[in-house]
Protein backbone atom coordinates (compact mmCIF):
# COMPACT_ATOMS: atom_id res chain seq x y z
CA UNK A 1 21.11 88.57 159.49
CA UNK A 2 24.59 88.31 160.87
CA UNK A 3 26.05 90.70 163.39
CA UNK A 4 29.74 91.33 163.61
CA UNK A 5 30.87 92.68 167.17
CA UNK A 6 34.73 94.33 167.85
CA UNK A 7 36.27 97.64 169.62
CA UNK A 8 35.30 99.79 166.89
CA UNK A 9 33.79 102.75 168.70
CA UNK A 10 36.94 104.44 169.44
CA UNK A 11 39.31 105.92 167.11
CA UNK A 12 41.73 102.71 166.31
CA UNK A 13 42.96 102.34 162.41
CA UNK A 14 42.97 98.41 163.08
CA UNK A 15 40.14 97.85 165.00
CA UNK A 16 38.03 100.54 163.02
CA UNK A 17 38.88 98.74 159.84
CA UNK A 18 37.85 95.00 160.71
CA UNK A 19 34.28 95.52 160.58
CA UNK A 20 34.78 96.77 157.03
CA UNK A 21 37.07 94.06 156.16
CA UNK A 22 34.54 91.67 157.42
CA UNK A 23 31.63 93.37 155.50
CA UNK A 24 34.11 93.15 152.04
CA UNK A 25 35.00 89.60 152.55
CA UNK A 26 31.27 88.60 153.67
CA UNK A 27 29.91 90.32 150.06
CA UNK A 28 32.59 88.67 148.26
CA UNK A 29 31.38 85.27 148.97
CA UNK A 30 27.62 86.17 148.03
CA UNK A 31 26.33 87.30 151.53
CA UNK A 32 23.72 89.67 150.35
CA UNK A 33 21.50 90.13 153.51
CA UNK A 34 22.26 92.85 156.68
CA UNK A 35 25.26 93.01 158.53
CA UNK A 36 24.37 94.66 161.94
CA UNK A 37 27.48 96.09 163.62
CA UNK A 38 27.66 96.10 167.33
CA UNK A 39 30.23 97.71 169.99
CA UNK A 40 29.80 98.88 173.57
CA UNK A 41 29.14 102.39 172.62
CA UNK A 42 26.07 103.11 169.85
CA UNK A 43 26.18 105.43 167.05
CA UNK A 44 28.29 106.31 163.95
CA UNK A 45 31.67 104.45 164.38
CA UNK A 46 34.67 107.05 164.27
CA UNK A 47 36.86 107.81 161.70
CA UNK A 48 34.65 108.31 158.92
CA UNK A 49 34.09 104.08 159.20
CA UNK A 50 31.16 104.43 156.96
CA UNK A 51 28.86 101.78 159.08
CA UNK A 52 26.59 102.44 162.64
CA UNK A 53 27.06 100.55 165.89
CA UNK A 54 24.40 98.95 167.86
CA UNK A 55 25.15 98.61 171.41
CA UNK A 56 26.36 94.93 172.47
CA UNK A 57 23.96 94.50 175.38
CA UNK A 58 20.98 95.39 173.43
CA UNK A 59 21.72 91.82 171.68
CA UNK A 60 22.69 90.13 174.80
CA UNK A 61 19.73 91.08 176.73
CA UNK A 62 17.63 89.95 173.86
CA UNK A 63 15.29 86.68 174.83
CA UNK A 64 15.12 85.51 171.21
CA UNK A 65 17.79 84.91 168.65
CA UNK A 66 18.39 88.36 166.71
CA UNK A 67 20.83 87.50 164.81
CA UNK A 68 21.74 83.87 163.06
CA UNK A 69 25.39 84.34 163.73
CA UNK A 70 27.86 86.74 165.26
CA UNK A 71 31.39 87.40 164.38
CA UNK A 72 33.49 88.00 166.72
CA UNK A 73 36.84 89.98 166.11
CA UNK A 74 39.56 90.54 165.30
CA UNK A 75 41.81 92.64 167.68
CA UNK A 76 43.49 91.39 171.01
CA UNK A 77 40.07 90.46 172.62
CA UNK A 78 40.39 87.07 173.98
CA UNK A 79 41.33 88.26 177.38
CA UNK A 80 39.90 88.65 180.96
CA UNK A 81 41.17 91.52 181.90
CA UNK A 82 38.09 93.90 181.92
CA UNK A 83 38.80 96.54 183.76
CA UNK A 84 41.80 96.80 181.66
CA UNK A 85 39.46 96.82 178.86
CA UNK A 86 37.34 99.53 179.84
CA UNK A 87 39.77 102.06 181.02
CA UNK A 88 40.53 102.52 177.35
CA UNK A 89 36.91 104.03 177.49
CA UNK A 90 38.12 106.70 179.84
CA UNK A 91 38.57 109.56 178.04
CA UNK A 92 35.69 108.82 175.11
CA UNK A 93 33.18 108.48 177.52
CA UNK A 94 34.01 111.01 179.65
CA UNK A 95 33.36 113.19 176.68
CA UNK A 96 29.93 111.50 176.16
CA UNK A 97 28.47 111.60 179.45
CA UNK A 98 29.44 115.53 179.39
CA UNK A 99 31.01 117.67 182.24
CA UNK A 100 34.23 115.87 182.03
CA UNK A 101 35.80 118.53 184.39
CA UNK A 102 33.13 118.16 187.15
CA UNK A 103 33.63 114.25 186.28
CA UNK A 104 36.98 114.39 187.20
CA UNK A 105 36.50 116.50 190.22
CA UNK A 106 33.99 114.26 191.46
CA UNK A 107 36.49 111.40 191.22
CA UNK A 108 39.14 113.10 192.75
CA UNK A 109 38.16 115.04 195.57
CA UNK A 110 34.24 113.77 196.54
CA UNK A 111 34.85 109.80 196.18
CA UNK A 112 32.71 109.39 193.32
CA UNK A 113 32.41 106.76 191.08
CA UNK A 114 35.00 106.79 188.35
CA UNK A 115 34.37 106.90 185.06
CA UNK A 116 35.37 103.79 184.48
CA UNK A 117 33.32 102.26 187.22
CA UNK A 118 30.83 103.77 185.28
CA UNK A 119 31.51 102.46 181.93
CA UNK A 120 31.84 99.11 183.49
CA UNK A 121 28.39 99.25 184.93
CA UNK A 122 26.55 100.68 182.39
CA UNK A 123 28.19 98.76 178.91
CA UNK A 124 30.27 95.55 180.33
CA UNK A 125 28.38 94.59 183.02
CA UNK A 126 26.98 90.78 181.58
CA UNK A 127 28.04 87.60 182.22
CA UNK A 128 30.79 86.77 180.52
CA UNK A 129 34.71 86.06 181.79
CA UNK A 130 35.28 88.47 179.24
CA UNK A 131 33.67 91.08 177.24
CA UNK A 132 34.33 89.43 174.00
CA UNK A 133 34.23 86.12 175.47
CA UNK A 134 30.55 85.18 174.73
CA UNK A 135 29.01 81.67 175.24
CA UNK A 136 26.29 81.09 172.62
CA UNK A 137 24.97 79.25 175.24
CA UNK A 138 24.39 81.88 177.84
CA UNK A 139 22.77 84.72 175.08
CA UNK A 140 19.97 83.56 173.27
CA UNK A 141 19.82 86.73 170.94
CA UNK A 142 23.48 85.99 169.35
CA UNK A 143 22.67 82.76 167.24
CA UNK A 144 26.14 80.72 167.25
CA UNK A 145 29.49 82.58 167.70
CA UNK A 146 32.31 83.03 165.73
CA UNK A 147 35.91 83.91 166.61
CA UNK A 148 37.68 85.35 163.99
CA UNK A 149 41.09 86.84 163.59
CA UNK A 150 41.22 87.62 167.04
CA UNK A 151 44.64 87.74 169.52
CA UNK A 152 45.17 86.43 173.42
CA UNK A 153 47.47 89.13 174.59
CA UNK A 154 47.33 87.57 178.01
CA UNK A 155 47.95 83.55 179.54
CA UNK A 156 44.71 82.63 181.46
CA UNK A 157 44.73 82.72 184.99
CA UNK A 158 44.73 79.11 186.49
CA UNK A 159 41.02 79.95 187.88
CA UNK A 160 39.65 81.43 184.61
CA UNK A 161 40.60 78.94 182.37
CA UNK A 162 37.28 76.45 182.99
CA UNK A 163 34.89 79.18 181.86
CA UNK A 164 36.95 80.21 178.91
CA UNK A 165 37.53 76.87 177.99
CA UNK A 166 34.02 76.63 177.94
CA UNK A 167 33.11 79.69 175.81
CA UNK A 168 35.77 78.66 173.26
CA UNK A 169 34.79 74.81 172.49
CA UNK A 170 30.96 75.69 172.41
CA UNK A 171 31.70 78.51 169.60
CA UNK A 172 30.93 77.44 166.10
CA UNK A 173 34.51 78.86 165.13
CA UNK A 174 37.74 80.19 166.08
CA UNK A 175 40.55 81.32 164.37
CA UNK A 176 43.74 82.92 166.25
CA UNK A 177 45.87 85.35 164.53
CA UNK A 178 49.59 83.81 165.02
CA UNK A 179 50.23 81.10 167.50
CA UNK A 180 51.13 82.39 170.21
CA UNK A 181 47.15 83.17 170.56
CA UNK A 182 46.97 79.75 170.05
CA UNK A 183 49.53 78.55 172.83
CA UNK A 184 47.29 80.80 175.42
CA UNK A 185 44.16 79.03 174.32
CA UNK A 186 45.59 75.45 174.12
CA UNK A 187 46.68 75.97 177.86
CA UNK A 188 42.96 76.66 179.08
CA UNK A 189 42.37 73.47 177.83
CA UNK A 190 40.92 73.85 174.72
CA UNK A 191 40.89 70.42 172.55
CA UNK A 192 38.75 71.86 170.03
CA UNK A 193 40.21 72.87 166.27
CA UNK A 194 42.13 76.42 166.49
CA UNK A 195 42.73 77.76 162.95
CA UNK A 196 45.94 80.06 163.19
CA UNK A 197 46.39 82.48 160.42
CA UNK A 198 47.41 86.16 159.07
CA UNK A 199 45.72 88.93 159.95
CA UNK A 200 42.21 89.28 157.94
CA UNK A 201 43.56 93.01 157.37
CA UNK A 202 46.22 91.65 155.54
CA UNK A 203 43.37 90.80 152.93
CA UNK A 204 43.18 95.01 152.88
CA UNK A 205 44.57 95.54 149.25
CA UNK A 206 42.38 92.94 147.76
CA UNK A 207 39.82 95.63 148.30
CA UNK A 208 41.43 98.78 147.91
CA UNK A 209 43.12 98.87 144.82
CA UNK A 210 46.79 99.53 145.03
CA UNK A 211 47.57 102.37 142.43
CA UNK A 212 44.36 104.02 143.45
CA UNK A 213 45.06 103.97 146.74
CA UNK A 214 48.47 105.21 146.19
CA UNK A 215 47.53 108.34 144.01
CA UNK A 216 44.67 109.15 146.72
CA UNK A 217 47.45 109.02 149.21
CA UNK A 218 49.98 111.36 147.47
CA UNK A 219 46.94 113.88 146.68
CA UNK A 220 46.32 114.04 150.95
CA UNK A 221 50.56 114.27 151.36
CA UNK A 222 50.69 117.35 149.26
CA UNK A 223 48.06 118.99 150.52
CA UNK A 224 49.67 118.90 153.72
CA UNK A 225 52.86 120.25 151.64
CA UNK A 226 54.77 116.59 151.57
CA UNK A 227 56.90 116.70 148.09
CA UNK A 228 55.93 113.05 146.62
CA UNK A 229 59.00 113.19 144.37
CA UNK A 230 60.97 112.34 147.45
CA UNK A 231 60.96 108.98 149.17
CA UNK A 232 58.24 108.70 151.89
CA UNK A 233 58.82 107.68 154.98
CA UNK A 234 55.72 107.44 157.37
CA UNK A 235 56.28 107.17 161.10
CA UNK A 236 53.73 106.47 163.73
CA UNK A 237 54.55 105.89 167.66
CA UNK A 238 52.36 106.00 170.86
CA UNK A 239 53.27 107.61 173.98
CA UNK A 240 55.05 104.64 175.93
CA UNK A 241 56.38 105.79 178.98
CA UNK A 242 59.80 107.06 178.85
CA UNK A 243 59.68 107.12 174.89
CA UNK A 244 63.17 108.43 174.29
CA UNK A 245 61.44 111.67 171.80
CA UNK A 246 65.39 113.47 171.49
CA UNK A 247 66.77 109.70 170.09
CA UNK A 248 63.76 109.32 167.66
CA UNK A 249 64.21 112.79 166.12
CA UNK A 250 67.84 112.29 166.08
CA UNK A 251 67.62 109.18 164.22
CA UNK A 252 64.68 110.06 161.82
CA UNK A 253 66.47 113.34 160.96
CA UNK A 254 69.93 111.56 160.52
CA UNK A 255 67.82 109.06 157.88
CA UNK A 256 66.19 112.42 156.54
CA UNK A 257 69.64 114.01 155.73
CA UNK A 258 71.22 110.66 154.16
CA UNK A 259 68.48 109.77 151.75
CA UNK A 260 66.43 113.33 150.69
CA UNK A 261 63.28 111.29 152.55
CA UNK A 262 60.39 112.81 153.67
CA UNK A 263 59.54 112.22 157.07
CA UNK A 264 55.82 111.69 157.68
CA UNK A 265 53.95 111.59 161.10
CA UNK A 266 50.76 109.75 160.55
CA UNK A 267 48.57 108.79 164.12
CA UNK A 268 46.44 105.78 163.65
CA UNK A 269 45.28 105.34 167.00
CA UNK A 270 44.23 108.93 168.42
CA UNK A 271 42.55 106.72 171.20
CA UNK A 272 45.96 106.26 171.98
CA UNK A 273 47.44 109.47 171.63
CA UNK A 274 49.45 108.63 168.90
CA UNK A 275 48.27 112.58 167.97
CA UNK A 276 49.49 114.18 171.00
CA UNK A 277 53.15 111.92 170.50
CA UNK A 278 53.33 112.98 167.31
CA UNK A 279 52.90 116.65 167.63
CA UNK A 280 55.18 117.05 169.85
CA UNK A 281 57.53 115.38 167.59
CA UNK A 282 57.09 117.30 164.98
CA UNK A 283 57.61 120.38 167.24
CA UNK A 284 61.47 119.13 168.58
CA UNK A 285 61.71 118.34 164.94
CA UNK A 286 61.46 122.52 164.20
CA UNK A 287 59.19 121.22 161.19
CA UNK A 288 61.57 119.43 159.62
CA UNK A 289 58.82 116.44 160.01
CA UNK A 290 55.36 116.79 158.04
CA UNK A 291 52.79 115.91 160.67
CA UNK A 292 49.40 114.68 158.96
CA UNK A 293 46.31 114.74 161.24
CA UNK A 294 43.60 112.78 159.01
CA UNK A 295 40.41 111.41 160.77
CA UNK A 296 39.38 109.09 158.28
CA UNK A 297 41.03 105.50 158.60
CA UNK A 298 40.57 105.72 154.85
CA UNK A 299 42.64 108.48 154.59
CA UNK A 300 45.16 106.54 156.81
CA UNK A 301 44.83 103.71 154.48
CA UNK A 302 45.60 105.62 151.06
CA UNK A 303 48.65 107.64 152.98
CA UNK A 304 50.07 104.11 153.74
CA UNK A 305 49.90 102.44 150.61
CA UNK A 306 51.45 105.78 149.31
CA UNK A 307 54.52 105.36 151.71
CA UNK A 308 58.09 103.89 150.54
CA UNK A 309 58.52 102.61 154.33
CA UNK A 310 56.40 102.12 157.31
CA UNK A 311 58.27 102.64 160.56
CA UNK A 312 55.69 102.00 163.71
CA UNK A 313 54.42 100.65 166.90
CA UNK A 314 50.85 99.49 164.76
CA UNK A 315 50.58 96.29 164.57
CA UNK A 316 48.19 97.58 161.74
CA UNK A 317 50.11 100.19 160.23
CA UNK A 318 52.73 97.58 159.69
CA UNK A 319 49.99 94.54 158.52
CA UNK A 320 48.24 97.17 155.63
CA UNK A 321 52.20 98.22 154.69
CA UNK A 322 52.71 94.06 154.17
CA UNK A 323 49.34 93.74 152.35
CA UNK A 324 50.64 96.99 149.96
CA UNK A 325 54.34 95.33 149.46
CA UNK A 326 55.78 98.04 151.23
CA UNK A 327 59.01 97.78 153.24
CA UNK A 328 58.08 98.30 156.97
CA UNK A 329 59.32 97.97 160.61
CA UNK A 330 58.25 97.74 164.21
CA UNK A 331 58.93 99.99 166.71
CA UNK A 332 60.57 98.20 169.58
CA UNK A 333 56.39 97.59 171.52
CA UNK A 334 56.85 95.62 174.27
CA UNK A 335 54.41 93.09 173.37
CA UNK A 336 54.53 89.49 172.00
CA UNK A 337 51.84 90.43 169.21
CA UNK A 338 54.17 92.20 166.69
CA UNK A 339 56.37 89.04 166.81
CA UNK A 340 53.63 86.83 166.57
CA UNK A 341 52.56 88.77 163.26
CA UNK A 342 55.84 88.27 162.25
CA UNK A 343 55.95 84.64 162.40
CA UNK A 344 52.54 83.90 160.49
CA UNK A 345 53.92 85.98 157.29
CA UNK A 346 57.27 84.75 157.02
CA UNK A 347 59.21 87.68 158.22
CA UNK A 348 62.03 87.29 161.57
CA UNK A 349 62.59 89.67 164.20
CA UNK A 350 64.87 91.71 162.64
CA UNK A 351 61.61 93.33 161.25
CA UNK A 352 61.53 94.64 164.88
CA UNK A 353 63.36 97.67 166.22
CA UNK A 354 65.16 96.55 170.06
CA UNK A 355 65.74 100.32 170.08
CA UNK A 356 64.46 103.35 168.26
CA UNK A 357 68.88 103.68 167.92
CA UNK A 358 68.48 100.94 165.18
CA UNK A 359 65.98 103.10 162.71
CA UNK A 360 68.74 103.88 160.28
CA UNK A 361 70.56 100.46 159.99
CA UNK A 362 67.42 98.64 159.87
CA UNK A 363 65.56 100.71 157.48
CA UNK A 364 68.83 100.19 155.01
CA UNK A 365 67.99 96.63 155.43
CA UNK A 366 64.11 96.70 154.71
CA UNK A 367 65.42 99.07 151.60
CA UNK A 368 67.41 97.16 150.09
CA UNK A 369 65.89 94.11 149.82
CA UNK A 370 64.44 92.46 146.39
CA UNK A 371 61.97 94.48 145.04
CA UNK A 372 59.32 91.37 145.55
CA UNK A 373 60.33 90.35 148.67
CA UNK A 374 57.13 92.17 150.62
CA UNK A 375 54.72 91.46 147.88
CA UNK A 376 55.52 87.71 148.07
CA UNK A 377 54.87 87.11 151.68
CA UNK A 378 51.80 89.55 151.41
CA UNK A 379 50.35 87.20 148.43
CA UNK A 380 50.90 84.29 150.50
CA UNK A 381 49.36 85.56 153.95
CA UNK A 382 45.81 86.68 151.94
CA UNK A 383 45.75 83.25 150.35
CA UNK A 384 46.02 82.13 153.65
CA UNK A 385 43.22 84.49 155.39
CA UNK A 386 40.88 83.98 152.84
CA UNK A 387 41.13 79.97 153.03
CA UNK A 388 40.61 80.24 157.03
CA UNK A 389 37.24 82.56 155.98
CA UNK A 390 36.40 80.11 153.28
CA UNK A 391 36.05 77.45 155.94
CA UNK A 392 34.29 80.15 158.25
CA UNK A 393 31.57 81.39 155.71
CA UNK A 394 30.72 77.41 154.56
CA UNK A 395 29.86 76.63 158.46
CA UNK A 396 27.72 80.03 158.27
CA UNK A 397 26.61 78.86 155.47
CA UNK A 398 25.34 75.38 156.71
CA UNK A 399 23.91 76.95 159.90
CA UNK A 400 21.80 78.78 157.90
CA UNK A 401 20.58 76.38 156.14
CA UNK A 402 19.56 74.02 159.03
């Protein structure tokens, strides 16, 4: 049995849709045995995933191996920063643990323990210099490790790099995806073989057929009353602070007006708010903007590959609009991942926004270029992600057979 282990117990498009991509490419190869799927938090994973979590430190606390191997990935995981890391638990398990207004309170006003403190105690408290950073030395239960797909958003600090160093050369695997990752790693000293690669999501339509996909998607658009004889133009954004909302509706209703498009507002990361964003532009947009609240991150999927242009802050939203063909740009994040994407599929950073003032210049450029432009870098990134896996799934392989 192998186990697969990633942030997919909160509601994140990306990270939700790795363990599936892992399961597809896994059964394409001839795996044919279980695929446990672990997480800090245990139960059904969100957004209509279609698989269960285990909790994490059930397998870490194990004396005996449990599982042959364990995949590890992808998402920006390779990182220290764990309090970092469990604050984006803050609201989820507030909910869990119930009375999330006496919670707060208690925080507040009577000194208690935070939530997070809490989180941190009860779900990331093993040793480790990170949560995802897991010797296969130091856990018995997990078999050998494997890093795949996975991003360093961070440098190492000068007195973390030994231990991570550690972690990384004893693992059976790693793969990075774009080199910057790579850079990060390299500079804790890591000698061993780093294989830096798309995206495994951008292996997404190899899966999920594109027509298909694309008539599912316009079904869900006009039931939410989108007219699919019009161009679509999806939009997703976070709540960044000081996101200028009057110049995005300004410039998404000025591209609205030239082209007949309709303008779609599409959260993928309601752990991130995306929802609450996104409402609230649709509201200063007096409705001119169709705001689609789907759950399912394979509803999110088939609206995507029904799109004629991605505009976002997802690094995912933009990856599955790639892996579909479909023109798409990035919303100016201010992060080095979306360039790093960039880089490992061929595309500059003019496939970035600087400002959300450039929406309407830029998406005339995405527009209007060849017709195969997308579809060739797309075909070349999944021959690249499945080669990486290739190599992963023949070392499972072996260790299976020893």
């Amino acid at each position: 049995m192998i186990g697969h282990f990633a942030a997919s117990d909160r509601e994140n498009y990306g990270d939700l849709l790795y363990p599936v991509i892992v399961g597809k490419m896994l059964e394409s190869r001839g795996y044919g045995e279980e695929l446990r799927y672990y997480s800090f938090l245990d139960g059904p994973a969100p957004g209509d995933s279609g698989y269960t979590i285990t909790r994490i430190k059930e397998l870490l606390e194990a004396k005996e191996k449990i599982v042959s191997a364990l995949l590890i990935g992808g998402g920006d995981i390779l990182r220290t920063d764990t309090i970092t890391l469990a604050s984006h638990y803050k609201y989820i398990y507030r909910q869990r643990i119930g009375h999330p207004i006496l919670q707060w309170f208690g925080e507040k006003y009577l000194k208690r323990p935070t939530v997070v403190e809490k989180f941190l105690q009860q779900y990331m408290n093993y040793s480790a210099p990170g949560p995802f950073l897991l010797d296969q030395k130091d856990f018995p239960g997990i078999g050998s490790a494997y890093f795949c797909s996975c991003g360093a958003p961070l440098a190492f600090a000068a007195a973390e790099k030994s231990r991570v160093r550690d972690v990384l050369e004893n693992a059976a695997y790693l793969s990075v995806r774009d080199r910057q990752s790579r850079e990060k790693i390299l500079a804790a000293g890591v000698t061993r073989e780093i294989h830096a690669v798309p995206d495994l999501i951008m292996t997404l339509s190899d899966f999920y057929e594109p027509a298909r996909e694309r008539s599912k998607g316009q079904q869900i658009l006009r039931s939410y009353g989108v007219d699919t004889g019009k161009k679509i133009v999806t939009f997703q954004c976070m709540p960044h602070a000081g996101e200028p909302i009057d110049e995005i509706v300004a410039q998404l209703s000025h591209y609205r007006e030239r082209t007949g498009a309709e303008i779609v507002l599409l959260p993928l990361g309601y752990c991130h708010a995306d929802d609450r964003f996104l409402k609230r532009l649709c509201r200063e947009s007096a409705g001119a903007f169709r705001y689609l609240g789907v759950r399912s991150i394979f509803d999110m999927l088939s609206v995507l590959a029904a799109s004629d242009l991605f505009i976002g802050t997802s690094m995912h939203g933009n990856i599955t609009a790639l892996s579909y063909g479909i023109p798409h740009l990035f919303g100016p994040i201010r992060v080095d991942k979306a360039e790093g994407f960039l880089d490992m599929v061929d595309l500059s950073t003019d496939f970035k926004l600087s400002s959300w003032q450039e929406i309407n210049d830029k998406a005339d450029m995405v527009t209007s270029l060849d017709t195969d432009f997308f579809s060739i870098r797309s075909a070349q990134a999944k021959k690249e992600a499945h080669a990486a896996f290739d190599i992963l799934y023949s070392s499972l392989s072996a260790n299976a057979a020893c």
